[in-house]
C-alpha atoms as a PDB file:
ATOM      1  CA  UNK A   1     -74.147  88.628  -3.848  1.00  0.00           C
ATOM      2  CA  UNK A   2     -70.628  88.173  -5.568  1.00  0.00           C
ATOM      3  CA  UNK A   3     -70.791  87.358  -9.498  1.00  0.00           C
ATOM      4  CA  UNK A   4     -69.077  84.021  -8.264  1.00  0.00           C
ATOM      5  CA  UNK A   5     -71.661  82.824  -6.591  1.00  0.00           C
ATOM      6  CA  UNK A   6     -73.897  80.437  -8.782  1.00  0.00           C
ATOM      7  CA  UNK A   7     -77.015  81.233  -9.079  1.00  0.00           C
ATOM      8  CA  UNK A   8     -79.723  79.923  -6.882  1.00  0.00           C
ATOM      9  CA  UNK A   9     -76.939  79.344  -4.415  1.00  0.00           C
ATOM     10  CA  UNK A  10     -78.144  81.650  -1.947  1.00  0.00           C
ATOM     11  CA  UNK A  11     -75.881  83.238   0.500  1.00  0.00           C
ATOM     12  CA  UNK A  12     -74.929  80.337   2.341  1.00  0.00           C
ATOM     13  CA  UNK A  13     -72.334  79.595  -0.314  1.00  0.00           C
ATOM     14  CA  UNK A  14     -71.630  82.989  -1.388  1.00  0.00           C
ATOM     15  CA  UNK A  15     -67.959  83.821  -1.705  1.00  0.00           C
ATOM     16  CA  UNK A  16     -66.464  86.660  -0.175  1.00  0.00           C
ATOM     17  CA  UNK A  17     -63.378  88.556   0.111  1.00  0.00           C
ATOM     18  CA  UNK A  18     -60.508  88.943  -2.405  1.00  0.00           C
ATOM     19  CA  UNK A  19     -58.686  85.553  -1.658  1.00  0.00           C
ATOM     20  CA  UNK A  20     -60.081  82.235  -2.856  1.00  0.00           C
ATOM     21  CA  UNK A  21     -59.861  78.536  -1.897  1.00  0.00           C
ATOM     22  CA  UNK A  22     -56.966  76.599  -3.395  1.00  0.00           C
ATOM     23  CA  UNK A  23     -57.147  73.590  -4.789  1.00  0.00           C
ATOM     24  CA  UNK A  24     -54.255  71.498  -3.432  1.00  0.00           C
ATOM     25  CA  UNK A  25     -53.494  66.985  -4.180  1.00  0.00           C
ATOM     26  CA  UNK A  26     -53.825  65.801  -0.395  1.00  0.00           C
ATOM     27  CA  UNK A  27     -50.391  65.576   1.468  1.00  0.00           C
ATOM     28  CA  UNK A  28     -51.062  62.387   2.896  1.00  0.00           C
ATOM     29  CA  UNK A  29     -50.035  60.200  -0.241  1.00  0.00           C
ATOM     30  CA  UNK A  30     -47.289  61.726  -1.300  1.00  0.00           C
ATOM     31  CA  UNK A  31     -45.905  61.369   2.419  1.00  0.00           C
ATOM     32  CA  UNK A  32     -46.757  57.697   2.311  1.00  0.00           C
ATOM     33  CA  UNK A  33     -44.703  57.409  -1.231  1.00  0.00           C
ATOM     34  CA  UNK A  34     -41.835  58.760   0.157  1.00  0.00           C
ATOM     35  CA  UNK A  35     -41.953  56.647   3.555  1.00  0.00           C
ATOM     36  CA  UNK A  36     -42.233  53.639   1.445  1.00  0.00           C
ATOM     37  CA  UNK A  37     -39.062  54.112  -0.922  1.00  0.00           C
ATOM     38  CA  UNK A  38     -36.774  55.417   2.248  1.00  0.00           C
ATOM     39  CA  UNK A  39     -37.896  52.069   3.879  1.00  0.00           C
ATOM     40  CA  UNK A  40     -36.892  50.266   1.206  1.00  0.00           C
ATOM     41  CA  UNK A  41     -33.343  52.100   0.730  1.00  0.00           C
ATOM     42  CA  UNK A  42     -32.527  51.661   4.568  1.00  0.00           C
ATOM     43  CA  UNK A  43     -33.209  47.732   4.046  1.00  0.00           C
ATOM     44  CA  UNK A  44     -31.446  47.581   1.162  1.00  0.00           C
ATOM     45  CA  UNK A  45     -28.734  49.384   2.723  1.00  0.00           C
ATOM     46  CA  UNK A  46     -28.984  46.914   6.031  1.00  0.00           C
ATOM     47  CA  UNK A  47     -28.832  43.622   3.584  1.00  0.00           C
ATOM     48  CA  UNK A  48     -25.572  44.859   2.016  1.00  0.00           C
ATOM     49  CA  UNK A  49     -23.920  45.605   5.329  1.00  0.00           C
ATOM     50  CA  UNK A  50     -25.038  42.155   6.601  1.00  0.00           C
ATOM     51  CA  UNK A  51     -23.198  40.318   3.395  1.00  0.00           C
ATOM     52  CA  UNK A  52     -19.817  42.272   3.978  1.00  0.00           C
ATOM     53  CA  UNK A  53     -20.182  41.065   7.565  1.00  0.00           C
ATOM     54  CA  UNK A  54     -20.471  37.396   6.257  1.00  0.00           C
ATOM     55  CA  UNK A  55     -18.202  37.952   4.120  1.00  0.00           C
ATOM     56  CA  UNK A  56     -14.975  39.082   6.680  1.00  0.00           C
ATOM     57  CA  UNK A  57     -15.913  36.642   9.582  1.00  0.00           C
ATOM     58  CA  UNK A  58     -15.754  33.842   6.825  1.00  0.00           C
ATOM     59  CA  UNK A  59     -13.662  34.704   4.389  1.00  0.00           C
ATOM     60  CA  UNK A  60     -15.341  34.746   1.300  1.00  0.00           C
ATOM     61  CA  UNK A  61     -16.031  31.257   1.303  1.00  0.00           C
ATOM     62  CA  UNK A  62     -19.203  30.922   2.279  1.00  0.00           C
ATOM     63  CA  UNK A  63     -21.298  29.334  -0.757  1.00  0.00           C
ATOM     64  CA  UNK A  64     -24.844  31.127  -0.360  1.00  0.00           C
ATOM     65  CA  UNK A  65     -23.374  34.810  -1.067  1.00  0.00           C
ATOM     66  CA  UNK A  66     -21.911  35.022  -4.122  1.00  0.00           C
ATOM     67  CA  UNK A  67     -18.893  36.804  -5.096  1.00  0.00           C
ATOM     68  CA  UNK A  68     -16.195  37.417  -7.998  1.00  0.00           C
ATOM     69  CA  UNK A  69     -14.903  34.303  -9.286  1.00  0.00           C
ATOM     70  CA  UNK A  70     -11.640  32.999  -7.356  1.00  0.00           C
ATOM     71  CA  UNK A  71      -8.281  32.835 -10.193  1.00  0.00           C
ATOM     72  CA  UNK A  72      -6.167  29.626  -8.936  1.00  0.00           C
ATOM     73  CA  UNK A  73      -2.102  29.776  -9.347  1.00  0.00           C
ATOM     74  CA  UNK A  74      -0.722  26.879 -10.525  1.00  0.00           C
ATOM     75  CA  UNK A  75       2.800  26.018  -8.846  1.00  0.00           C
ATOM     76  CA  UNK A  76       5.431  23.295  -9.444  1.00  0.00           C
ATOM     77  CA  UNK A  77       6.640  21.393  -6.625  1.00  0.00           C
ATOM     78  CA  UNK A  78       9.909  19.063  -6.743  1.00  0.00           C
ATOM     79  CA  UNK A  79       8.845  15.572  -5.724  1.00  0.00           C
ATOM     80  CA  UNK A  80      11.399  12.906  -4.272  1.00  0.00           C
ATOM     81  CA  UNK A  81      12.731  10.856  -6.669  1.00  0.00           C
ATOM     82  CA  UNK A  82      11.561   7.237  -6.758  1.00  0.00           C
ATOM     83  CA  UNK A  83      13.746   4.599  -5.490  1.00  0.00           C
ATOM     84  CA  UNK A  84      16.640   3.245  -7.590  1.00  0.00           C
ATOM     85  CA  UNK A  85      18.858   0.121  -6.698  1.00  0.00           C
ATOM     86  CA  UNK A  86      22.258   0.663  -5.580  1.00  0.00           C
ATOM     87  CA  UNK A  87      24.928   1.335  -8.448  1.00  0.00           C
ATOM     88  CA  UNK A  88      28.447  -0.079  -8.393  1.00  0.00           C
ATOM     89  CA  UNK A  89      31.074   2.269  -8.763  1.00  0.00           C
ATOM     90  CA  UNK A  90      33.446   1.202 -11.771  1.00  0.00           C
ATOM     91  CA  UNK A  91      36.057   0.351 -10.090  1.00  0.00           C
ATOM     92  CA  UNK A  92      34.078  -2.488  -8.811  1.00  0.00           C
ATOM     93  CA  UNK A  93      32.834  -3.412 -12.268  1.00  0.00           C
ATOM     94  CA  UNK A  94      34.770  -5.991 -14.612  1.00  0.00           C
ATOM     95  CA  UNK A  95      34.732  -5.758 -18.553  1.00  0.00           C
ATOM     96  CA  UNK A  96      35.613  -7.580 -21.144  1.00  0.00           C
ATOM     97  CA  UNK A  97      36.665  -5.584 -24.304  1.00  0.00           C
ATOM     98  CA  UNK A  98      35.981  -7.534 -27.308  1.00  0.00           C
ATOM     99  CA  UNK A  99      36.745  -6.236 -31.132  1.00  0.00           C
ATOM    100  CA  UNK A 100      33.662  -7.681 -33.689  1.00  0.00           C
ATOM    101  CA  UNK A 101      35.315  -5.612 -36.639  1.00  0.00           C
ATOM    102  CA  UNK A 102      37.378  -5.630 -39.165  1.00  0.00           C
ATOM    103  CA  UNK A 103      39.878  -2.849 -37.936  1.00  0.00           C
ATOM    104  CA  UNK A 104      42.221  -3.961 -35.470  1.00  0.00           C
ATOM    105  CA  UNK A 105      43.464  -2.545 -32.552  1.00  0.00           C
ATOM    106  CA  UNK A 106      39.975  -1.094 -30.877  1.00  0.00           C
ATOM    107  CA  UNK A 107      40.041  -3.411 -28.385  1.00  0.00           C
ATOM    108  CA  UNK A 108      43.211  -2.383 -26.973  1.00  0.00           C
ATOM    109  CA  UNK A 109      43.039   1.177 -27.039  1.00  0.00           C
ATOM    110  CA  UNK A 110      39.553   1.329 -26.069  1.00  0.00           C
ATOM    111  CA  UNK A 111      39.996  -1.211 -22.732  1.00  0.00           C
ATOM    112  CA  UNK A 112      42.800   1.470 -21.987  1.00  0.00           C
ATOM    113  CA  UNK A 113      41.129   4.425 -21.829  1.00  0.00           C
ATOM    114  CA  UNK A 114      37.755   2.451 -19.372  1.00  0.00           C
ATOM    115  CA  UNK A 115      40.884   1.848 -17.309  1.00  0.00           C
ATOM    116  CA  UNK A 116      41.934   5.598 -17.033  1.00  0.00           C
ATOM    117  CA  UNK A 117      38.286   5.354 -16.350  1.00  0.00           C
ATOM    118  CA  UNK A 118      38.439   3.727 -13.250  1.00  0.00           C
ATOM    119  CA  UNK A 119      37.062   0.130 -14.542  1.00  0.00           C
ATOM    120  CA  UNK A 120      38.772  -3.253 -14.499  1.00  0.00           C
ATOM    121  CA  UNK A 121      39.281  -5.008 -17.567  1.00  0.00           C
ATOM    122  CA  UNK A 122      39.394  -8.408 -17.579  1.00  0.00           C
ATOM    123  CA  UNK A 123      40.362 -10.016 -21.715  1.00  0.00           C
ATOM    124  CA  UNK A 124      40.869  -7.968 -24.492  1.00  0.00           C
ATOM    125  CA  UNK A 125      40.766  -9.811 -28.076  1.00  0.00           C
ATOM    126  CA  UNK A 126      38.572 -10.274 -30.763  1.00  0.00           C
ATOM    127  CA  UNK A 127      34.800 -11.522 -30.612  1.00  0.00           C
ATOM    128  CA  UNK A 128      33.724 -14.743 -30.781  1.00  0.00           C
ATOM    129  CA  UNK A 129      32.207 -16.141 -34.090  1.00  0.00           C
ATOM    130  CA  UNK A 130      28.708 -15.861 -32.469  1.00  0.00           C
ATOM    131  CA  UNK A 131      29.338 -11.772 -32.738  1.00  0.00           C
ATOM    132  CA  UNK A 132      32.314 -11.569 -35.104  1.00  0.00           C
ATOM    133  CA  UNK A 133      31.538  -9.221 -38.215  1.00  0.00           C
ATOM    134  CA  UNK A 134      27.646  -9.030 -36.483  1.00  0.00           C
ATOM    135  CA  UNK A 135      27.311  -5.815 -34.949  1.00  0.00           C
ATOM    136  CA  UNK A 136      26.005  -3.384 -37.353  1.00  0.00           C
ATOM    137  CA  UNK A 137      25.763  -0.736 -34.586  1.00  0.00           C
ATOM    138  CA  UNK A 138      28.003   1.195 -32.308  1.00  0.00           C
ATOM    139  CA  UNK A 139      28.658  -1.464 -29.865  1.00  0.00           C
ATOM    140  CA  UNK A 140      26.913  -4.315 -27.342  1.00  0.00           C
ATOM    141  CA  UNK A 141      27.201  -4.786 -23.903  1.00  0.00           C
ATOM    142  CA  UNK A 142      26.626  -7.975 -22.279  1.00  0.00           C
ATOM    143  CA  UNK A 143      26.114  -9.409 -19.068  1.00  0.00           C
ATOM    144  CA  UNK A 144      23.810 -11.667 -16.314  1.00  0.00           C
ATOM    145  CA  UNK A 145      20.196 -10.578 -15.797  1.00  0.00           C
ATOM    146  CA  UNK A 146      21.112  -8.707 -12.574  1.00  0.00           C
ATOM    147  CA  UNK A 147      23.185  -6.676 -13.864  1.00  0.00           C
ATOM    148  CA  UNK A 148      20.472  -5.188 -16.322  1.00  0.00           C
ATOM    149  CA  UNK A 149      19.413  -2.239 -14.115  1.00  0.00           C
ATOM    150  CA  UNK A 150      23.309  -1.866 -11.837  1.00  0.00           C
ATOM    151  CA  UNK A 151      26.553  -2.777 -13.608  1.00  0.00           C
ATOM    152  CA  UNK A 152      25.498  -2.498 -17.317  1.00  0.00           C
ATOM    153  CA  UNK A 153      23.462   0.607 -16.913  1.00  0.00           C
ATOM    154  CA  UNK A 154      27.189   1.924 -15.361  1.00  0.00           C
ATOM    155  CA  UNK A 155      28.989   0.759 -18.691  1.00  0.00           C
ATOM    156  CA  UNK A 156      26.622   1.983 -20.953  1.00  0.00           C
ATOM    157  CA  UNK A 157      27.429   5.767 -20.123  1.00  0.00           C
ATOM    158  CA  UNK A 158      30.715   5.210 -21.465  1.00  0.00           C
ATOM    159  CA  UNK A 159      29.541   4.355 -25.313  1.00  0.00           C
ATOM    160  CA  UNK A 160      26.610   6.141 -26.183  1.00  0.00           C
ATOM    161  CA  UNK A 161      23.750   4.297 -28.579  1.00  0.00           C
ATOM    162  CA  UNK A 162      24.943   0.741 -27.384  1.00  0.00           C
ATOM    163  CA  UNK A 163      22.890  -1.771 -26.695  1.00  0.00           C
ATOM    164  CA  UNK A 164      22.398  -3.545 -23.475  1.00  0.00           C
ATOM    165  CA  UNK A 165      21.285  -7.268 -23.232  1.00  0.00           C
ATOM    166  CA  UNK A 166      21.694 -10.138 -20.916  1.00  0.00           C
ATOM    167  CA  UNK A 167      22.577 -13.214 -21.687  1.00  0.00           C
ATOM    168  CA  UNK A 168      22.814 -16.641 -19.265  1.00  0.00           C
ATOM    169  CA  UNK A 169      26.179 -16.135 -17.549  1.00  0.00           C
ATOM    170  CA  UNK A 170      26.483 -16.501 -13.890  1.00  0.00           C
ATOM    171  CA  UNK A 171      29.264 -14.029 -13.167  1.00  0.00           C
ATOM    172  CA  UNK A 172      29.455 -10.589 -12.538  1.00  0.00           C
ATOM    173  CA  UNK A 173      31.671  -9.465 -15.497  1.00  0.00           C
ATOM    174  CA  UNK A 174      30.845  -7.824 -18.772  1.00  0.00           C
ATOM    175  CA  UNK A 175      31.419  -7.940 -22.310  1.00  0.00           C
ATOM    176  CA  UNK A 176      31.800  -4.668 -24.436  1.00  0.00           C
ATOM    177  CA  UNK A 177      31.734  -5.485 -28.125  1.00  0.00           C
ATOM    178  CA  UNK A 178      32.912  -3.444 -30.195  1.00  0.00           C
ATOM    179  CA  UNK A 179      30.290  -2.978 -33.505  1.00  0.00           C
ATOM    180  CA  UNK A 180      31.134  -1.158 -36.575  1.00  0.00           C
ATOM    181  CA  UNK A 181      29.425   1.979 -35.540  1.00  0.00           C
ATOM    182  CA  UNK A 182      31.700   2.394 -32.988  1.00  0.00           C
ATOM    183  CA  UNK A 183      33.882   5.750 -33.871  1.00  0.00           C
ATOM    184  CA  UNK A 184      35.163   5.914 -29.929  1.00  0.00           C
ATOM    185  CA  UNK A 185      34.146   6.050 -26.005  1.00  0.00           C
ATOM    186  CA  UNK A 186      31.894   9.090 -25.506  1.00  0.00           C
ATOM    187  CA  UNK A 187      33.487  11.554 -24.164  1.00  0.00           C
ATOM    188  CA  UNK A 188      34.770  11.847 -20.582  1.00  0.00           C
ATOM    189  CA  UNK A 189      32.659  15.105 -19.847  1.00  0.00           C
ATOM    190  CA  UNK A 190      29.461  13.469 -21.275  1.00  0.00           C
ATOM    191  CA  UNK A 191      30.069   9.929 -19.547  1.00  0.00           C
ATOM    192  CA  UNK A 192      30.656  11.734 -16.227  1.00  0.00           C
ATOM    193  CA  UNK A 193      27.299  13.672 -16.395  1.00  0.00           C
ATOM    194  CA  UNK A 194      25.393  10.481 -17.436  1.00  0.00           C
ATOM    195  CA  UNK A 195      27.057   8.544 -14.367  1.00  0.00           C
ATOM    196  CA  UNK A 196      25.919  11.209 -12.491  1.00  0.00           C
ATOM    197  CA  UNK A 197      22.691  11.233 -13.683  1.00  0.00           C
ATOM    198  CA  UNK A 198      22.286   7.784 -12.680  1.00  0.00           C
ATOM    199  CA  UNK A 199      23.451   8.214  -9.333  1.00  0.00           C
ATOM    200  CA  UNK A 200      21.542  11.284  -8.461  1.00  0.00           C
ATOM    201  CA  UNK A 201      18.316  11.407 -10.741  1.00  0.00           C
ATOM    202  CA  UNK A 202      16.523  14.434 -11.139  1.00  0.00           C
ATOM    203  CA  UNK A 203      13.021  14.997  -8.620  1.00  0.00           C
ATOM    204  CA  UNK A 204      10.172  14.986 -11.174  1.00  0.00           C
ATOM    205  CA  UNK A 205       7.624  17.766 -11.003  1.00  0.00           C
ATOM    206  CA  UNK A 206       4.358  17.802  -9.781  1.00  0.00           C
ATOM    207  CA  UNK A 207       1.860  20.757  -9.739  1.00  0.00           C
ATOM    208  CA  UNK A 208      -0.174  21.743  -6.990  1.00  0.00           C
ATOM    209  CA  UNK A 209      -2.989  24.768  -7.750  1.00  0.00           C
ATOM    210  CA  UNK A 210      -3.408  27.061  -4.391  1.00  0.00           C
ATOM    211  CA  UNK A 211      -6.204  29.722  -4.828  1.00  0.00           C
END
């Protein structure tokens, strides 16, 4: 009998040899761990693959799979200019050069140079008592309701800061009264760009966003 068997064991479990029985932790649940966590890395990797395929065959824009947040560029675009009514050239326009000062000689030399201007003049003199000595400011230009937004608007970039109004006339002409602001015509650079600007107005902008 070995001095490892227990007593009273008797020899059916009676040890013998020089090599003893391990104890070893059953294989079987560590192999189940393992199957478990590579099933779960193969479906993870499976998912992933399926959202990239989503994602090319749609483009990214397909609103259950989320993705970085889209940054939208913001771009100006010219729009056509709005419709303005026909201006007259000015040597179809008629003025009136009228002096409501107390210097002399403005109306003359000022209905002069509109004429090296291109425009007609029709009288030259001094206001009339309704205006005489009443124009605090660089000038007025007068004429029919009509002519509001086409002949006056044509005249007024001539003498910068004066006022347009219309009055009752029936004819086409205008007045140009000279006020005691008035220090000169603007000058022929500057009243060629602002006649230009009438006749070809800038496009406003407009923005459009693209992403």
């Amino acid at each position: 009998m070995s001095m490892l068997t227990p007593p009273g064991m008797g020899g059916q479990y009676r040890i013998t040899g020089d090599k003893y029985p391990r104890m070893r932790p059953s294989r079987r649940r560590g192999g189940l761990v393992a199957a478990a966590v590579a099933s779960v890395a193969v479906l993870g990797l499976i998912g992933w693959g399926t959202l990239q395929l989503i994602d090319v065959f749609t483009g990214g824009d397909n609103p259950t799979v989320a993705g970085p947040a889209k940054h939208c560029r913001t771009r100006t675009a010219q729009a056509p200019a709005a419709h303005t009514a026909a201006l007259p050239e000015p040597g179809r326009i008629t003025v009136n050069v009228y002096n409501a000062t107390k210097r002399s000689g403005l109306a003359k030399t000022t209905a002069d140079e509109l004429k090296k201007r291109g425009f007609r003049i029709g009288a030259v003199g001094n206001a009339t008592k309704a205006y005489d000595k009443k124009v605090k400011g660089t000038g007025l230009l007068l004429g029919a309701p009509a002519a509001q937004d086409t002949s006056l608007r044509v005249l007024g970039t001539q003498l910068a800061g004066a006022q347009a109004r219309a009055d009752t006339r029936k004819g086409a002409d205008l007045d140009l009264i000279i006020g005691d602001g008035f220090k000169g015509l603007s000058k022929q650079t500057a009243a060629d760009q602002a006649l230009t600007a009438l006749t070809a107005p800038a496009p406003t902008a407009a923005t459009k966003k693209s992403c």
